[in-house]
C-alpha atoms as a PDB file:
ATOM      1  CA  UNK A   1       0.000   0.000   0.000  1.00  0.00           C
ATOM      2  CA  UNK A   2       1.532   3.022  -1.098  1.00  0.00           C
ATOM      3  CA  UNK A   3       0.466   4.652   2.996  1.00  0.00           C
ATOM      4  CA  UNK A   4       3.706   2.278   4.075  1.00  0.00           C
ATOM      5  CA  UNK A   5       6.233   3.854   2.157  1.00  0.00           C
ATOM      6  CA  UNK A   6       4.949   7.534   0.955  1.00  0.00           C
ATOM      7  CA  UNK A   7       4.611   9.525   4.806  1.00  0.00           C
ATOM      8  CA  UNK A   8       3.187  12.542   3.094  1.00  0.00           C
ATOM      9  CA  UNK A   9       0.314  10.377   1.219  1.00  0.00           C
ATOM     10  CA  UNK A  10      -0.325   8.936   4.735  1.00  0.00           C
ATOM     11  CA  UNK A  11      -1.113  11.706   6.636  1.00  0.00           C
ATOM     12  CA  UNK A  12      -2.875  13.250   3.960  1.00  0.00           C
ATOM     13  CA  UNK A  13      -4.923   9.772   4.169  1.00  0.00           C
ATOM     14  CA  UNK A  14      -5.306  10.224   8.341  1.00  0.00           C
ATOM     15  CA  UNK A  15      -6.087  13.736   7.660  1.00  0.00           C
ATOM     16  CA  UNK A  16      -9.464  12.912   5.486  1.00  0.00           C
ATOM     17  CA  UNK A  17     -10.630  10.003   7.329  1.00  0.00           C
ATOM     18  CA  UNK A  18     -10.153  12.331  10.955  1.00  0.00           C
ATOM     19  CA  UNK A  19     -12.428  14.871   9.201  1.00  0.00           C
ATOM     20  CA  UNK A  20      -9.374  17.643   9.476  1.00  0.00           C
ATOM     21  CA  UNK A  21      -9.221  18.175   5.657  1.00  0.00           C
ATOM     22  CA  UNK A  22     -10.717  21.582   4.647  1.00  0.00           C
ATOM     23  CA  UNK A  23     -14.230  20.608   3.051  1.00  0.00           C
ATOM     24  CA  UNK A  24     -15.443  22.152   0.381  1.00  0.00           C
ATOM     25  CA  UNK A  25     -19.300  22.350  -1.166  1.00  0.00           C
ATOM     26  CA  UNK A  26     -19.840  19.973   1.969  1.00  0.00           C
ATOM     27  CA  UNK A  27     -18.848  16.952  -0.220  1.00  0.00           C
ATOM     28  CA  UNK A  28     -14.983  17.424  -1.739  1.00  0.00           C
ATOM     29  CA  UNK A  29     -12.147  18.024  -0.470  1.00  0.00           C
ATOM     30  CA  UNK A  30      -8.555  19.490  -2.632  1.00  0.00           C
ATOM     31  CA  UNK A  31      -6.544  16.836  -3.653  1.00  0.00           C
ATOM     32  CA  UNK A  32      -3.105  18.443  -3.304  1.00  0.00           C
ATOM     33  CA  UNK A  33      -1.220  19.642  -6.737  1.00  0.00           C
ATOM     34  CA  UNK A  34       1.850  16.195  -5.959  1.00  0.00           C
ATOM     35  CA  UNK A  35      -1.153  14.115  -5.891  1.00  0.00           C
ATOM     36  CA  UNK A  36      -3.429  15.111  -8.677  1.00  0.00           C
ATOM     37  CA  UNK A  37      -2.613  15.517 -12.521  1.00  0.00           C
ATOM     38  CA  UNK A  38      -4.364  18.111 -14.637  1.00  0.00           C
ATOM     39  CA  UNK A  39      -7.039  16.877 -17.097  1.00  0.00           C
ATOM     40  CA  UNK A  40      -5.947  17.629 -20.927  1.00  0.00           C
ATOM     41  CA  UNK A  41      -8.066  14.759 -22.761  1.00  0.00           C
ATOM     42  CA  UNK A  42      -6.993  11.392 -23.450  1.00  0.00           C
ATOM     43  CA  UNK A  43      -3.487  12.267 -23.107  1.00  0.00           C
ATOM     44  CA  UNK A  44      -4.089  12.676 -19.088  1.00  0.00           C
ATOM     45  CA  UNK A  45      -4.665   9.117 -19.429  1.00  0.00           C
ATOM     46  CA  UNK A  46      -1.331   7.784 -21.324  1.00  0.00           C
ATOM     47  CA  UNK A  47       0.610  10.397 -18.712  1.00  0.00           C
ATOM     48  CA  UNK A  48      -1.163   8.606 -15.651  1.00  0.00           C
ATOM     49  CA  UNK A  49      -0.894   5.196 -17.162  1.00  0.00           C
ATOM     50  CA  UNK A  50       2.585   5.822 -17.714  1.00  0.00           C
ATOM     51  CA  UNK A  51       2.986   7.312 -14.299  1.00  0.00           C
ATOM     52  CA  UNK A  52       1.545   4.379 -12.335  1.00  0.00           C
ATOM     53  CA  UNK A  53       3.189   1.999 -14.731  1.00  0.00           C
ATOM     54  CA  UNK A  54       6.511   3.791 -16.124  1.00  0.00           C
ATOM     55  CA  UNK A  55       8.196   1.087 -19.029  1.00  0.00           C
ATOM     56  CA  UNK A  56       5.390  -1.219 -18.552  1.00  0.00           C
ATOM     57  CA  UNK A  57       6.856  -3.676 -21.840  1.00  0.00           C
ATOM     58  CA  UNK A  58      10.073  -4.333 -19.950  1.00  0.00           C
ATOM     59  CA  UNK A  59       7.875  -5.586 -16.610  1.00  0.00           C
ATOM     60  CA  UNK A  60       5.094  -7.165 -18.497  1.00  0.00           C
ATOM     61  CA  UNK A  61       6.135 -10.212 -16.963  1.00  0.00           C
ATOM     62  CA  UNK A  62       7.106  -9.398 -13.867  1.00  0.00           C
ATOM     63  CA  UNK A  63       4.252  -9.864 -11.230  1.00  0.00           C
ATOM     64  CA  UNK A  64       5.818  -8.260  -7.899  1.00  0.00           C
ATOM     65  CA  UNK A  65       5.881  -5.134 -10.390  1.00  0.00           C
ATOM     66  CA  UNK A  66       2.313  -5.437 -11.311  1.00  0.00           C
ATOM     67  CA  UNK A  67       0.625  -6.657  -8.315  1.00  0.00           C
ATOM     68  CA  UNK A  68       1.954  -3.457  -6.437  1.00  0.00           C
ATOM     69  CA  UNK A  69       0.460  -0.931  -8.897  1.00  0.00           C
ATOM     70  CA  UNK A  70      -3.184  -0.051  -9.630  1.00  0.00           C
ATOM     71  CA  UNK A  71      -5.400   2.995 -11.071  1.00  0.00           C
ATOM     72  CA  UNK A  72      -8.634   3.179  -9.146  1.00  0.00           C
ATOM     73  CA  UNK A  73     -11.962   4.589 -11.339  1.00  0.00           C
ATOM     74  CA  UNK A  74     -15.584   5.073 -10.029  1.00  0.00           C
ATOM     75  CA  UNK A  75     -17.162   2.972 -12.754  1.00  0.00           C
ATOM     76  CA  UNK A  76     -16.706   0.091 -14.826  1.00  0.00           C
ATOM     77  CA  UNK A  77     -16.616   1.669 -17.671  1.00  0.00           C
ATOM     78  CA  UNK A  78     -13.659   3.671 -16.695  1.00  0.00           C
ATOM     79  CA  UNK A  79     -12.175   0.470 -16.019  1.00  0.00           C
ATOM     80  CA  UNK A  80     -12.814  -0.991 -19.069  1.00  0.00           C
ATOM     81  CA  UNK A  81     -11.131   1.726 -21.149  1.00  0.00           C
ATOM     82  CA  UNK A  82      -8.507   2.094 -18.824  1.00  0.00           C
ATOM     83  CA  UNK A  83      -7.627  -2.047 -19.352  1.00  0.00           C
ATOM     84  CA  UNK A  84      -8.504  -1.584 -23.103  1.00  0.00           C
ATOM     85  CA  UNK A  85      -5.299   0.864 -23.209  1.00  0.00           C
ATOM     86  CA  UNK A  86      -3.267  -0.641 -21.204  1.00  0.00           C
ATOM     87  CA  UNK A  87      -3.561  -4.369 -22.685  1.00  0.00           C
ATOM     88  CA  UNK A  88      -2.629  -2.154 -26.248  1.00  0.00           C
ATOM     89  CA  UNK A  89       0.338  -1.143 -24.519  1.00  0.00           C
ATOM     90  CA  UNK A  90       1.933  -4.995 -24.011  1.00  0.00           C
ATOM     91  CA  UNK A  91       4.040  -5.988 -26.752  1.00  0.00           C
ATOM     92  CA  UNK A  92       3.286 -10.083 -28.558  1.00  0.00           C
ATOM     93  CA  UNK A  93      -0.189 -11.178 -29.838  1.00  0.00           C
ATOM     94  CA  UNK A  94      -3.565 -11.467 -28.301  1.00  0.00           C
ATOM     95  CA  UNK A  95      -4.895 -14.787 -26.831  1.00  0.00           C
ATOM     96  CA  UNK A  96      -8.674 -15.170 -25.949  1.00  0.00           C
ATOM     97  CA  UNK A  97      -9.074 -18.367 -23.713  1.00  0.00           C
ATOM     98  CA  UNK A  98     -12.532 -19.337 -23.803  1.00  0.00           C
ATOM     99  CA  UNK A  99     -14.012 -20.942 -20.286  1.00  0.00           C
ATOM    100  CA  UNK A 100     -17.494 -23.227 -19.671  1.00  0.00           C
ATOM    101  CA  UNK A 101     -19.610 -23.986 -16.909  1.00  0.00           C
ATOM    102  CA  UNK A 102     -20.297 -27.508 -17.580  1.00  0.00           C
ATOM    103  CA  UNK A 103     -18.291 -30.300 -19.006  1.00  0.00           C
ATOM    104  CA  UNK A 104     -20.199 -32.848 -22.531  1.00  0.00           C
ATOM    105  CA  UNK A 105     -20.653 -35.696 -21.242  1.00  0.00           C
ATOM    106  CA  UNK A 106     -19.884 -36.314 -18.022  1.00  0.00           C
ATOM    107  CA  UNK A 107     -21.996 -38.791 -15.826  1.00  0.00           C
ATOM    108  CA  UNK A 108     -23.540 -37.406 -12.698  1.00  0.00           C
ATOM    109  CA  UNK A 109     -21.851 -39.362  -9.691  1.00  0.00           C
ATOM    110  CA  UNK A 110     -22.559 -38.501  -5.877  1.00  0.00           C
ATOM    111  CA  UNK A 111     -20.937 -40.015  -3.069  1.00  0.00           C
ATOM    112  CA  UNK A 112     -22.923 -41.706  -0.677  1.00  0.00           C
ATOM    113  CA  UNK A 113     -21.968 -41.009   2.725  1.00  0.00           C
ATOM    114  CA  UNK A 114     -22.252 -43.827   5.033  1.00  0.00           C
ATOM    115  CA  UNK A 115     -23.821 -43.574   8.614  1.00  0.00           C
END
């Protein structure tokens, strides 16, 4: 979690959830200019993308890399583009794997559970 190891992110973190962080229209509060990024259209998104995972091709495969990054949206559909652009980003071809629920042809068995 980025609290353990950014002290400034932390208290700004204690500082919300104790209620101490100016308010403002009684529902927002300023996100402080080292913790926010200026919205300029779709390239806000490469820069955060890129922020939040800088030379993603050369740790595509590295999961303690991945695993300790993540861009949190409000809605799916943010999500959805947000994954769209950065899947584009990974070098190699696509692979779909399909899944199923059930499997042809396979017999019904129960175990009988003696008493």
């Amino acid at each position: 979690m980025r609290s353990l190891h950014d002290q400034c992110f932390a208290y700004f973190l204690l500082q919300v959830g104790d209620g101490k962080e100016p308010v403002i229209n009684n529902d927002m509060i300023q996100v402080p200019p080292l913790m926010s990024m200026p919205w300029e259209g779709d390239q806000s998104v490469d820069r955060l993308i890129e922020s939040v995972f800088p030379n993603l091709n050369s740790h595509s495969h590295d999961r303690d890399y991945m695993v300790q990054r993540a861009i949190l949206t409000l809605r799916n559909d943010e999500v959805d583009r947000l994954n769209e652009k950065i899947i584009k980003k990974f070098d190699g071809m696509e692979q779909i794997y399909y899944s199923i629920d059930s499997v042809e042809d396979d017999p019904t068995t129960y175990i009988s559970k003696s008493s």
